[in-house]
Structure formats: structure tokens, C-alpha cells
C-alpha atoms as a PDB file:
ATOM      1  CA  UNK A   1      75.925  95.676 119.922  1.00  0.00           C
ATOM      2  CA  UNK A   2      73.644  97.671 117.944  1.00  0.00           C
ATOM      3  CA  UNK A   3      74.069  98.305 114.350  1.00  0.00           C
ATOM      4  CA  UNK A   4      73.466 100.798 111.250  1.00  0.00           C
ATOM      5  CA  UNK A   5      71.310  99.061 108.885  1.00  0.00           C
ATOM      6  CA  UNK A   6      69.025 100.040 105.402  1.00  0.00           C
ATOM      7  CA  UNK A   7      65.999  98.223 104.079  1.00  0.00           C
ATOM      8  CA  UNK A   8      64.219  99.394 101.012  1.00  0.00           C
ATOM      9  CA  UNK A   9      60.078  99.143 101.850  1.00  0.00           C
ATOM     10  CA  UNK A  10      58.118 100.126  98.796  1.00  0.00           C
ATOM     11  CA  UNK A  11      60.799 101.550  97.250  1.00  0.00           C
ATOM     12  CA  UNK A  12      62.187 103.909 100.270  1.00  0.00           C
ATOM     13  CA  UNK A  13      64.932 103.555 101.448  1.00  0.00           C
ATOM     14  CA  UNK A  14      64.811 102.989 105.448  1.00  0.00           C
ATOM     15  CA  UNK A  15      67.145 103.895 108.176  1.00  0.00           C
ATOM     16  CA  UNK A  16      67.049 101.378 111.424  1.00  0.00           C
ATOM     17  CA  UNK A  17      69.088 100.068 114.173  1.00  0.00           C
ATOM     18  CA  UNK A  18      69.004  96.678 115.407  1.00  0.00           C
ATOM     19  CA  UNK A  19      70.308  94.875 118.255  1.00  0.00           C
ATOM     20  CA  UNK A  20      70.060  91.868 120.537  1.00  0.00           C
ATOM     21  CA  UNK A  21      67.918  88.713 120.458  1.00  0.00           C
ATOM     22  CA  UNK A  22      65.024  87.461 120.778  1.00  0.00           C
ATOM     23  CA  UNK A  23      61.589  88.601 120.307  1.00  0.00           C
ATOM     24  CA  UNK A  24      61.087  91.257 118.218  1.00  0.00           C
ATOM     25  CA  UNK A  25      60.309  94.661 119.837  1.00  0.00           C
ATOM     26  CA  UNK A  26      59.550  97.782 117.425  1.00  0.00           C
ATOM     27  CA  UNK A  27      60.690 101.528 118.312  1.00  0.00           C
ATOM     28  CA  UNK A  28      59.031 104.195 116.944  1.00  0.00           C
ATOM     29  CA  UNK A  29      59.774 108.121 117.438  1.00  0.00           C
ATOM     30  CA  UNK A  30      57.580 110.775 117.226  1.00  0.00           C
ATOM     31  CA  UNK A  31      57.549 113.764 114.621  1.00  0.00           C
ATOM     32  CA  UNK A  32      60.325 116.272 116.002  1.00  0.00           C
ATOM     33  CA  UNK A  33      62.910 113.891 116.504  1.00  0.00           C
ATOM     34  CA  UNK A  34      64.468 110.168 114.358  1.00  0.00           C
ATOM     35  CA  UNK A  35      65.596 107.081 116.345  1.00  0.00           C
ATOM     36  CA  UNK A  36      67.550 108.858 118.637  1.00  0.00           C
ATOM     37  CA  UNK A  37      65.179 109.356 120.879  1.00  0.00           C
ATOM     38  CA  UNK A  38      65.875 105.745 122.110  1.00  0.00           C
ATOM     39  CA  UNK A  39      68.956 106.184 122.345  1.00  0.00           C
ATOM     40  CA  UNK A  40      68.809 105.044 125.930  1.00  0.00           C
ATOM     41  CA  UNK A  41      67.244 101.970 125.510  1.00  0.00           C
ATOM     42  CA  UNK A  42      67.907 100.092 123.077  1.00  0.00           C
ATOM     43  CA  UNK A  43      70.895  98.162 124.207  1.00  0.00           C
ATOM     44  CA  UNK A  44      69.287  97.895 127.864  1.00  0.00           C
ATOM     45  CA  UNK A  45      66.322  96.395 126.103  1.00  0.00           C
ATOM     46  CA  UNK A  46      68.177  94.269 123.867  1.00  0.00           C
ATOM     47  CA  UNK A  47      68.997  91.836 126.578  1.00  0.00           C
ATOM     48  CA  UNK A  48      66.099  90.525 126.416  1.00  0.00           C
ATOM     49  CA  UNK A  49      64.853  91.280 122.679  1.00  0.00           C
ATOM     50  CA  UNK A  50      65.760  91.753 119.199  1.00  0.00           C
ATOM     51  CA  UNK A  51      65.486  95.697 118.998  1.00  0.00           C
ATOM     52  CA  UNK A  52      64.779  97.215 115.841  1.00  0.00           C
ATOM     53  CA  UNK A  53      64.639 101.337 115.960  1.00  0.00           C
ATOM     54  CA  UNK A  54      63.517 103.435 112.372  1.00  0.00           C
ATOM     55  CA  UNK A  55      63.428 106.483 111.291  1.00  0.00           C
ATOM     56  CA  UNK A  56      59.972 106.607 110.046  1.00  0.00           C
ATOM     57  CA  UNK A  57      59.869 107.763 106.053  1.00  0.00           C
ATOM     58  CA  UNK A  58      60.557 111.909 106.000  1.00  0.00           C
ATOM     59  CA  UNK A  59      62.583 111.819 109.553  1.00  0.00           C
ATOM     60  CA  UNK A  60      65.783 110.620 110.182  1.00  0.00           C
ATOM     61  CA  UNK A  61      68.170 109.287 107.365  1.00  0.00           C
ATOM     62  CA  UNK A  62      65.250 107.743 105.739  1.00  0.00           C
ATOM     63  CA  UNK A  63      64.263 108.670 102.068  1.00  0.00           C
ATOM     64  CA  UNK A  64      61.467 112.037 102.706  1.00  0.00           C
ATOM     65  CA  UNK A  65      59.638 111.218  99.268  1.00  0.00           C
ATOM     66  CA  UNK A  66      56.410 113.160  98.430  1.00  0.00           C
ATOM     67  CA  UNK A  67      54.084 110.091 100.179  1.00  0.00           C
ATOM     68  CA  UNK A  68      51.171 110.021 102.127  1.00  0.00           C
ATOM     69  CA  UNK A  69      52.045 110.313 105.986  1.00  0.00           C
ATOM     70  CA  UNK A  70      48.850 110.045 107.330  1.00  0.00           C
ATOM     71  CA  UNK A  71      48.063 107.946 109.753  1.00  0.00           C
ATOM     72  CA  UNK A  72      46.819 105.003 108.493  1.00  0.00           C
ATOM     73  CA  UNK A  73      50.088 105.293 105.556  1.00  0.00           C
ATOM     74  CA  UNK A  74      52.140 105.115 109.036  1.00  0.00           C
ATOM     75  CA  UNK A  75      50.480 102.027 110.032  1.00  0.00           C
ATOM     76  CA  UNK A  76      50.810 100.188 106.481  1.00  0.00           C
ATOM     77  CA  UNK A  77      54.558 101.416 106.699  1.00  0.00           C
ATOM     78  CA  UNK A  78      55.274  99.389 110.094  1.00  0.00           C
ATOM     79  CA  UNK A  79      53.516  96.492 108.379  1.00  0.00           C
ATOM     80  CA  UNK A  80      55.245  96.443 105.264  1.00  0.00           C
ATOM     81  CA  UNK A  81      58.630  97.251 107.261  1.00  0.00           C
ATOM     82  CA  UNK A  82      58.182  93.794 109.287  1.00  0.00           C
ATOM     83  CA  UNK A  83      57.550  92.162 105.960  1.00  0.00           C
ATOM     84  CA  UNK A  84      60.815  93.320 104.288  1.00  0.00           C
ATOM     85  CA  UNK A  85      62.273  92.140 107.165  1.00  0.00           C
ATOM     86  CA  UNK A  86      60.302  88.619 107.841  1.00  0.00           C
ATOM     87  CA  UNK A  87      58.883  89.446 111.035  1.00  0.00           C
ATOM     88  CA  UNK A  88      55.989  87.702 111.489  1.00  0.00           C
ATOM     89  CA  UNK A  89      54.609  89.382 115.033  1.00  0.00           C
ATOM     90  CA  UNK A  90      56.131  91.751 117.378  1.00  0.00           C
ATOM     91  CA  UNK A  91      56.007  94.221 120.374  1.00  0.00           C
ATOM     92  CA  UNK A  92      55.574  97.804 119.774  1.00  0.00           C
ATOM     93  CA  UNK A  93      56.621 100.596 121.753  1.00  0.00           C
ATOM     94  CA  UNK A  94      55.596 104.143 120.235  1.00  0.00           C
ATOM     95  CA  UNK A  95      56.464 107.666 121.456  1.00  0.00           C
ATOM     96  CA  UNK A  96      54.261 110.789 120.487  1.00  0.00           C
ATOM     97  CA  UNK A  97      53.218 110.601 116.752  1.00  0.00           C
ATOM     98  CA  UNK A  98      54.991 107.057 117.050  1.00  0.00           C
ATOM     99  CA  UNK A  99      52.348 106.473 119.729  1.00  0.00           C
ATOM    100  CA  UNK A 100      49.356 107.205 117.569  1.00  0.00           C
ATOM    101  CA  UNK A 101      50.956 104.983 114.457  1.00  0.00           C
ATOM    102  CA  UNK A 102      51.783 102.211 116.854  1.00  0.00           C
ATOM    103  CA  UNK A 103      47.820 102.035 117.973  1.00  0.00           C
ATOM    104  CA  UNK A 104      47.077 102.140 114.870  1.00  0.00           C
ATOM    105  CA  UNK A 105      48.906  99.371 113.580  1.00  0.00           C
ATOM    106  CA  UNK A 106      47.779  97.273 116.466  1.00  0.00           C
ATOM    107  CA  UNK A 107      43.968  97.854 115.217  1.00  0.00           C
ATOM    108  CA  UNK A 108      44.472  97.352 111.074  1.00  0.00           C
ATOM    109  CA  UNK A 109      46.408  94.651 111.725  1.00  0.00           C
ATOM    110  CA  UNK A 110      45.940  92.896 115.049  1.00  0.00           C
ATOM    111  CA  UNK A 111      47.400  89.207 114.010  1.00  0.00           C
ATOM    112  CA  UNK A 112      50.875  91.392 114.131  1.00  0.00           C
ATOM    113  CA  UNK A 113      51.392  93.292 117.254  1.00  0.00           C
ATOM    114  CA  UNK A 114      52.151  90.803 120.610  1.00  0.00           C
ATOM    115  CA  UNK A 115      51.953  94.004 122.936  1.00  0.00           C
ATOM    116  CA  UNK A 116      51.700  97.477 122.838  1.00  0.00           C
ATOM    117  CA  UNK A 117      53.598 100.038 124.762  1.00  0.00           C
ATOM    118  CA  UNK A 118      52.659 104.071 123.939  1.00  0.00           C
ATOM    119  CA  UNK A 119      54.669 106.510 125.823  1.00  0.00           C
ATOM    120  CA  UNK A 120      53.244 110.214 125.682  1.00  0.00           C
ATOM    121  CA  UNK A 121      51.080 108.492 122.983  1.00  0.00           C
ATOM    122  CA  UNK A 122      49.264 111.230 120.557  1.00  0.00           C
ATOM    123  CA  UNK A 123      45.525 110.120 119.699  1.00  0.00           C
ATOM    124  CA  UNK A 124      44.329 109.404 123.318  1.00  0.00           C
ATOM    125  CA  UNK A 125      42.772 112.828 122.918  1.00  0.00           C
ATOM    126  CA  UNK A 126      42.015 116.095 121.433  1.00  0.00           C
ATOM    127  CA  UNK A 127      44.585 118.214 123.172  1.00  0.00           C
ATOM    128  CA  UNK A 128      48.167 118.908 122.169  1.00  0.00           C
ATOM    129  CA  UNK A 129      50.132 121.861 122.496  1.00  0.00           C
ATOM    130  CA  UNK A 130      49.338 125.208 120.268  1.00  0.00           C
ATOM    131  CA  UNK A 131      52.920 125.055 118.922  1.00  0.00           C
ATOM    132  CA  UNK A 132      51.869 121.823 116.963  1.00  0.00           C
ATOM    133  CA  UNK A 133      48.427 123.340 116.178  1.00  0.00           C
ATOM    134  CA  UNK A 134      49.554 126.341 114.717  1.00  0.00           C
ATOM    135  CA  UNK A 135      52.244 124.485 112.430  1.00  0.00           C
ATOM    136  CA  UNK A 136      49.020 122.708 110.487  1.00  0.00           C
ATOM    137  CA  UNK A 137      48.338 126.464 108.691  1.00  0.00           C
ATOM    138  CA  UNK A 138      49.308 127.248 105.577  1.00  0.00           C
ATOM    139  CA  UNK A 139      52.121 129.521 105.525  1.00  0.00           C
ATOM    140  CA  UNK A 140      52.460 129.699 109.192  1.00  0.00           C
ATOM    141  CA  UNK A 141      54.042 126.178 109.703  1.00  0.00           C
ATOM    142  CA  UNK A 142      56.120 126.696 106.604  1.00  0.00           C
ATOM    143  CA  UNK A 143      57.663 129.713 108.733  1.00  0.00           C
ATOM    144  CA  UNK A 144      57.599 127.502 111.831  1.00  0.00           C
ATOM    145  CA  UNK A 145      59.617 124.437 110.571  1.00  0.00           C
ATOM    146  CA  UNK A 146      62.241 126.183 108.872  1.00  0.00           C
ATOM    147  CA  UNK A 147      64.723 124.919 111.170  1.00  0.00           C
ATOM    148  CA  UNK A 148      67.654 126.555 113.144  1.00  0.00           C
ATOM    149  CA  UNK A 149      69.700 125.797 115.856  1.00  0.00           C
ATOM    150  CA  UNK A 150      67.604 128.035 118.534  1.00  0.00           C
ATOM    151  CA  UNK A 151      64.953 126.700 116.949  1.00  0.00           C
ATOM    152  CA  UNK A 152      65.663 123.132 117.406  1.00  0.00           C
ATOM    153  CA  UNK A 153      66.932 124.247 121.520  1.00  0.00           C
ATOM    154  CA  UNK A 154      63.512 126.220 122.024  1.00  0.00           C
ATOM    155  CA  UNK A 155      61.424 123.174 121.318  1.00  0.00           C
ATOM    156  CA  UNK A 156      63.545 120.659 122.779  1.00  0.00           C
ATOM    157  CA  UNK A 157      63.007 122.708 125.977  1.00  0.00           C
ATOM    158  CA  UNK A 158      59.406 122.166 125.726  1.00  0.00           C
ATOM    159  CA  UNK A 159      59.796 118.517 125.482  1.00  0.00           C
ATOM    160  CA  UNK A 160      61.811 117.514 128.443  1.00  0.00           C
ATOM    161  CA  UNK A 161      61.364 118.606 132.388  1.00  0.00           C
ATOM    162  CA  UNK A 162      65.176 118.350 132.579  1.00  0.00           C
ATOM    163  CA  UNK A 163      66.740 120.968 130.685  1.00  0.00           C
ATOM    164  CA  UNK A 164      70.358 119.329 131.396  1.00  0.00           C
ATOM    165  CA  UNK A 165      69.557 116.867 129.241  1.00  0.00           C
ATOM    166  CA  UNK A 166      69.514 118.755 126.224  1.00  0.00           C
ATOM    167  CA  UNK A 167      73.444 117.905 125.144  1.00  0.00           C
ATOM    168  CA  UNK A 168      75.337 119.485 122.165  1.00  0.00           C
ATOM    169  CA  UNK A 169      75.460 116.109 120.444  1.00  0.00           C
ATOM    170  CA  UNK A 170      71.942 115.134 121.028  1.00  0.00           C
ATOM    171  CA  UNK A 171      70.746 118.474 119.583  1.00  0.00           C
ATOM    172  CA  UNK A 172      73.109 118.601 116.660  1.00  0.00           C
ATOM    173  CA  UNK A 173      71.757 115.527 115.970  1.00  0.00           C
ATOM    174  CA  UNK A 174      67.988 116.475 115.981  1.00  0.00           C
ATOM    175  CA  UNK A 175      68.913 120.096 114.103  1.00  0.00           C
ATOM    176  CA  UNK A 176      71.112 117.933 111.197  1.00  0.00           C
ATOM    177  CA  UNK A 177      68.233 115.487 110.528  1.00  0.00           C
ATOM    178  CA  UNK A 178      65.345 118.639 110.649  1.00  0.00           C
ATOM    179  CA  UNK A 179      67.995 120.444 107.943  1.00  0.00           C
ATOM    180  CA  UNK A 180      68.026 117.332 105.689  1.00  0.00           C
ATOM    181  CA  UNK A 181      66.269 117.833 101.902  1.00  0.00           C
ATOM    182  CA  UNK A 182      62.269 116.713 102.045  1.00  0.00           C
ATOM    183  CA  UNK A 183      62.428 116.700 105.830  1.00  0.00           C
ATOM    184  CA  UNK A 184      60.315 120.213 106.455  1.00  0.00           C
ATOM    185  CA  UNK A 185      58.058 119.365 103.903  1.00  0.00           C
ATOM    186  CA  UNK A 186      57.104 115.451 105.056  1.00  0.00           C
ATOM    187  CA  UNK A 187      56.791 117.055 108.817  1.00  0.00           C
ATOM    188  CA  UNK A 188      54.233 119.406 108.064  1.00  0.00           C
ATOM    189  CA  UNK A 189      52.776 116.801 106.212  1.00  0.00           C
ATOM    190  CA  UNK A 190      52.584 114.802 109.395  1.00  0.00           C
ATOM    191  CA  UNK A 191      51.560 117.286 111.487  1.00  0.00           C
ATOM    192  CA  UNK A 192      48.290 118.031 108.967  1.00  0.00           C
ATOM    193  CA  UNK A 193      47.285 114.535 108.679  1.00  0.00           C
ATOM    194  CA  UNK A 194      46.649 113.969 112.431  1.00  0.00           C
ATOM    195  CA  UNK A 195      46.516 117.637 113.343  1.00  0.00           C
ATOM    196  CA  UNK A 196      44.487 120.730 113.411  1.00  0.00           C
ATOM    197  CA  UNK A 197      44.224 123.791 114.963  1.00  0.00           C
ATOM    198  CA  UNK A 198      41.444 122.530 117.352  1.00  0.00           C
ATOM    199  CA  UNK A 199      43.898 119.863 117.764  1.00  0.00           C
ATOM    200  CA  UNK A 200      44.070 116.605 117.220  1.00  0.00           C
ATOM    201  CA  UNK A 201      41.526 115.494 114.201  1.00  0.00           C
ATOM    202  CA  UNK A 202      38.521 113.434 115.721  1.00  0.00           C
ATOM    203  CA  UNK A 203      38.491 110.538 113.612  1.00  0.00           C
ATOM    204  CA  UNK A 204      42.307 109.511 115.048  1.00  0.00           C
ATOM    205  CA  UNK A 205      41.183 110.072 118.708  1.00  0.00           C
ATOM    206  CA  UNK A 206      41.284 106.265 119.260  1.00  0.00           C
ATOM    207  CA  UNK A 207      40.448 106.167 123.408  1.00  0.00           C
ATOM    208  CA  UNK A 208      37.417 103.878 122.908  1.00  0.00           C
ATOM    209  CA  UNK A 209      39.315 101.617 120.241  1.00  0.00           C
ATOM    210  CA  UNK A 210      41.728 100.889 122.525  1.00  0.00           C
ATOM    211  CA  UNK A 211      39.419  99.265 125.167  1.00  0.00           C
ATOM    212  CA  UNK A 212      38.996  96.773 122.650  1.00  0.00           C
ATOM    213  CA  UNK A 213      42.101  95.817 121.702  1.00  0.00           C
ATOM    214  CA  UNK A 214      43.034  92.042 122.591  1.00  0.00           C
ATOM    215  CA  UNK A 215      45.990  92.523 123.755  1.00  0.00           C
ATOM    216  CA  UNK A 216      48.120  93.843 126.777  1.00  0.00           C
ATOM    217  CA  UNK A 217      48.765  97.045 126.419  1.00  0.00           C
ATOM    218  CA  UNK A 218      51.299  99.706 128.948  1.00  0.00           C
ATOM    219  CA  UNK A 219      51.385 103.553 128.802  1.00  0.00           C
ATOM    220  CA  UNK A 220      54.013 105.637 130.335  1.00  0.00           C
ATOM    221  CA  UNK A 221      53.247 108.999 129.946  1.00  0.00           C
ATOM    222  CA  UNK A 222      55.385 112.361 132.555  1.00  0.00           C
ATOM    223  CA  UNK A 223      53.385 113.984 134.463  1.00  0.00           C
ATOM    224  CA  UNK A 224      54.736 117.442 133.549  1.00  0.00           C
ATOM    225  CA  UNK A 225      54.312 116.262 129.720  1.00  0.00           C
ATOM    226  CA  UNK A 226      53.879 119.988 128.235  1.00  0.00           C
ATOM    227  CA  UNK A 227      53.142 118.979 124.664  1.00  0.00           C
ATOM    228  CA  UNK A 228      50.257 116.172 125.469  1.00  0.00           C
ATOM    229  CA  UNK A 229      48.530 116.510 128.562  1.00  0.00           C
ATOM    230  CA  UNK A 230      49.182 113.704 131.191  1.00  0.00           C
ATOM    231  CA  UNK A 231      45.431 113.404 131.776  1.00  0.00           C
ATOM    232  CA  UNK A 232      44.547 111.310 128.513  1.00  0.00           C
ATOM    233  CA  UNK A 233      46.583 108.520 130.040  1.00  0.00           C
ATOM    234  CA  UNK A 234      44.759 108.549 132.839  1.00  0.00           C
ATOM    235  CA  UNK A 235      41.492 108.735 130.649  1.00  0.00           C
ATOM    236  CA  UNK A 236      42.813 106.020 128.426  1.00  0.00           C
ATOM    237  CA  UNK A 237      43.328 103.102 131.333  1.00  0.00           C
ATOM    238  CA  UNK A 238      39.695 104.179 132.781  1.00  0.00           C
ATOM    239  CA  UNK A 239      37.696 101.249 132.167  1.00  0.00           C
ATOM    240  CA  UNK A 240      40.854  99.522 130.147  1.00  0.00           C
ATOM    241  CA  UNK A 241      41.141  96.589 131.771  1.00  0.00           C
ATOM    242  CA  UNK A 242      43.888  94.718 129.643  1.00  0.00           C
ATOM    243  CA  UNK A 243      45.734  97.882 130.091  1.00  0.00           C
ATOM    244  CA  UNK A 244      48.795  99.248 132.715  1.00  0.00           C
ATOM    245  CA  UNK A 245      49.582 103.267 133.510  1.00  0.00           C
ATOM    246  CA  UNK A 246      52.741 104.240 134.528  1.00  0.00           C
ATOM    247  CA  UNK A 247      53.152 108.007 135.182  1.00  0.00           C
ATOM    248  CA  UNK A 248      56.538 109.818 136.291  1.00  0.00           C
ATOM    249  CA  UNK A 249      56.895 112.477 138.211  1.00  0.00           C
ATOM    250  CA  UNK A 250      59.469 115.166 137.332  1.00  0.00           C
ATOM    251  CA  UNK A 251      59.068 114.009 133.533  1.00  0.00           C
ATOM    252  CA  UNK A 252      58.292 115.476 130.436  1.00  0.00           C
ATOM    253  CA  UNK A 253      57.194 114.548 127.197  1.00  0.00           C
ATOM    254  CA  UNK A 254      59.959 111.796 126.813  1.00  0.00           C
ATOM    255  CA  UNK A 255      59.862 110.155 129.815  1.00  0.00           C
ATOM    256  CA  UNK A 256      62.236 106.673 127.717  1.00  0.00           C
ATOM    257  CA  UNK A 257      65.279 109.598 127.785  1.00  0.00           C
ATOM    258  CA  UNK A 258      64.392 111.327 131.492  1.00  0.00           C
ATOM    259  CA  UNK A 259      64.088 108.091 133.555  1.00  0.00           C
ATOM    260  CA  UNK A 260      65.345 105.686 131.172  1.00  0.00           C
ATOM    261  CA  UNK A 261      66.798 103.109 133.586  1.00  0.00           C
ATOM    262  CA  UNK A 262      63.438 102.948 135.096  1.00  0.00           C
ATOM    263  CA  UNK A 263      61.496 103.262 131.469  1.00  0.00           C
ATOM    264  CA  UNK A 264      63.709  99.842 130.343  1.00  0.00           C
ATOM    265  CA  UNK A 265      62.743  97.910 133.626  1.00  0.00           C
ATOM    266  CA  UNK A 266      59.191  98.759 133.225  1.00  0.00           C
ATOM    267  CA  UNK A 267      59.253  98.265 129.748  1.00  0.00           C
ATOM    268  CA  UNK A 268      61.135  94.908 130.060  1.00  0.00           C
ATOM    269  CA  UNK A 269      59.041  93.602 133.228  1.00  0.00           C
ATOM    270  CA  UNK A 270      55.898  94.197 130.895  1.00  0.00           C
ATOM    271  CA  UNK A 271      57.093  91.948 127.907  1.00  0.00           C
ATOM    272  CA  UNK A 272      57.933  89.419 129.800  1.00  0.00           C
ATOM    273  CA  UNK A 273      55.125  89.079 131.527  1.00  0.00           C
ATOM    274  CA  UNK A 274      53.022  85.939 130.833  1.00  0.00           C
END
């Protein structure tokens, strides 16, 4: 049974859910959305491991103070998060923006990350969609990510392939946490520290890094993925050998919520291998 928990890391106050035991195993959401975008899998994957899912600093019900949230801040953040809560080493699985911070982490600070799973990862190449361009102008992404309830619908439409998916609960959800004080203003911060209108900045394009990373790593990634194109997964495993592609068909940007039963056994057949 999952539960509702707060830790303070460098004095913010953090918003996570944790279940099961066992190893430890990391979630971490991208920039629209908070943990609920694992909503599917974290008591499937809890059978096996200790789940732990955050809202990252400025998402979620996590303090949105006026921080860095670049990239390499995000890393330090997962870091000092498995401090506060004395995990020594663990799994982590990153979607989108999570993606790129979960990579990240795994290259600062290698003696901490077991394996590495990066679903519709960001930084595997320049391209991402214009609407995430555009919101790294001034002005323009102010107007942008002034959230509303259309809003919210329109670019939850562009994330999954499945439309039906997009319940009233879920997307309350998503629109309540985008509403919350500080949250516009730490997004856009997000979005500018990775992001630019050419897309994605070059020095966090992390493709050849990866090769070199010591560890086994998995990407999922949907084929019909309409805010990161599928091909840098396929890019990203050329010449990888320590890492796995998975790619499903009919499957958009979140492919852990579209095909979650077969995300968790993929996911779970991965970690336990030896």
C-alpha cells in the first residue's frame, strides 16, 4: 500500500509516495505533469521494490521556491533526496524532463544509480516539439503557461496516442497542481534551462555520454511520441551495447500510463535481471 509522505531536502519541503519492499527504485516525472504520471505503476512495481515517486521541487505538492532547476540542480536534488532518506544506491526510472535528470544523475554520481530506465527520455537529442520551444521566450511562455482547464486538455492531447485516457480526475489533477503558487514560474524555469527555441540546448544532449555509462541501462520510448521524436531512442541504443530499446506501437509520449501492464513487466523483468 502506497503512502503520502514529506521530506525536507535543503530546506524544501518534498512531496513523495512510497511503497513496497525491497530495492530501491526512483520515479521521476517530467515537466507538465507531478507523480501522477505513475500512477499505474507503482503498486505493480512495488512487488518487487521499494517505490519511491516525487514531485520534483516547483511541480507537484512540493515547495516551488525561486531555485535553480537546471539540470545539473535536478541531478544534485535526486542525490540529496536519497540522502535525506538513507538510500545508499538505487534504480532510476525517468520520464521526459525526468529522463534527462535521471541520466544525469547516473553520470555526476555513478556510485548511486544500480540501473537506469528513461522512458521518452529528453536529452537523447536536439528535437522536441515547438510547443516546448516556444515556451523558453520571454513573454511568450509567460502567456503559454498560464494555465486553464482547455489548456491543461489541449496539451494532454498531445502527450498520449489514446485520447480516452485523458479522465476528469487525472486532468483535474494535472490542472490543480499547474494552478498552484510558484508552479508557472519554476516550469518556465525548467523549460529554459534545458530548452531553446532550436531545441534542446547542446551541452545536455548526452547520446555519446550514455555509451559510457557502466551500467545497464533500458529505454522505452512510443512510437507515435509527438513531443520527442521516437528516433533518438533508436539513435541512443546504436552502438550502446550495455543498453535495451523497447518501442510501442500505438503509444505516445507516456508510454508507463498507455501500456502500463506491459511497461511494469518490462520494467520489472529488467531489474531483476542479473
Amino acid at each position: 500500500m502506497s503512502e503520502h509522505r514529506f521530506v525536507t531536502v535543503d530546506g524544501i519541503r518534498t512531496h513523495y509516495v512510497a511503497a513496497g519492499w525491497g530495492p530501491p527504485l526512483l520515479l521521476l516525472h517530467g515537466l507538465i505533469s507531478n507523480l501522477i504520471a505513475w500512477a499505474p505503476n507503482i503498486e505493480p512495481l512495488s512487488q518487487k521494490y521499494t517505490v519511491y515517486a516525487l514531485d520534483f521541487p516547483g511541480r507537484g505538492d512540493s515547495d516551488k521556491p525561486d531555485i535553480d532547476y537546471g539540470v545539473p540542480a535536478g541531478a544534485q536534488f535526486i542525490r540529496r533526496f536519497m540522502d535525506a532518506l538513507g538510500i545508499e544506491r538505487a534504480s532510476l526510472a525517468g520520464c521526459s524532463m525526468g529522463g534527462m535528470i535521471a541520466l544525469r544523475t547516473a553520470l555526476d554520481f555513478p556510485d548511486r544509480v544500480e540501473k537506469l530506465v528513461l522512458v521518452d527520455a529528453a536529452g537523447l537529442g536536439r528535437e522536441v516539439t515547438w510547443l516546448v520551444r516556444v515556451m523558453s521566450l520571454p513573454l511568450v511562455g509567460e502567456i503559454m503557461e498560464s494555465p486553464s482547464l482547455r489548456g491543461t486538455r489541449a496539451s494532454l492531447k498531445n502527450i498520449f496516442y489514446d485520447h480516452g485516457l485523458i479522465q476528469d480526475g487525472f486532468l483535474q489533477e494535472i490542472y490543480r497542481t499547474r494552478r498552484l503558487p510558484g508552479a508557472k514560474q519554476a516550469a518556465l524555469k525548467m523549460v529554459r534551462g534545458a530548452v531553446g527555441l532550436r531545441g534542446v540546448h547542446k551541452k545536455w544532449i548526452m547520446t555519446e555520454n550514455l555509451k559510457h555509462l557502466n551500467i545497464p541501462v533500458l529505454i522505452v520510448w512510443g512510437a507515435q511520441d509527438r513531443i520527442i521524436p521516437v528516433h533518438h531512442a533508436y539513435n541512443a541504443a546504436r552502438d550502446a551495447p550495455r543498453v535495451k530499446l523497447c518501442v510501442f506501437d500505438q503509444c505516445g509520449h507516456w508510454p508507463q500510463m498507455e501500456k502500463s501492464a506491459e511497461f511494469n513487466q518490462l520494467v520489472l523483468d529488467f531489474l531483476d535481471e542479473e
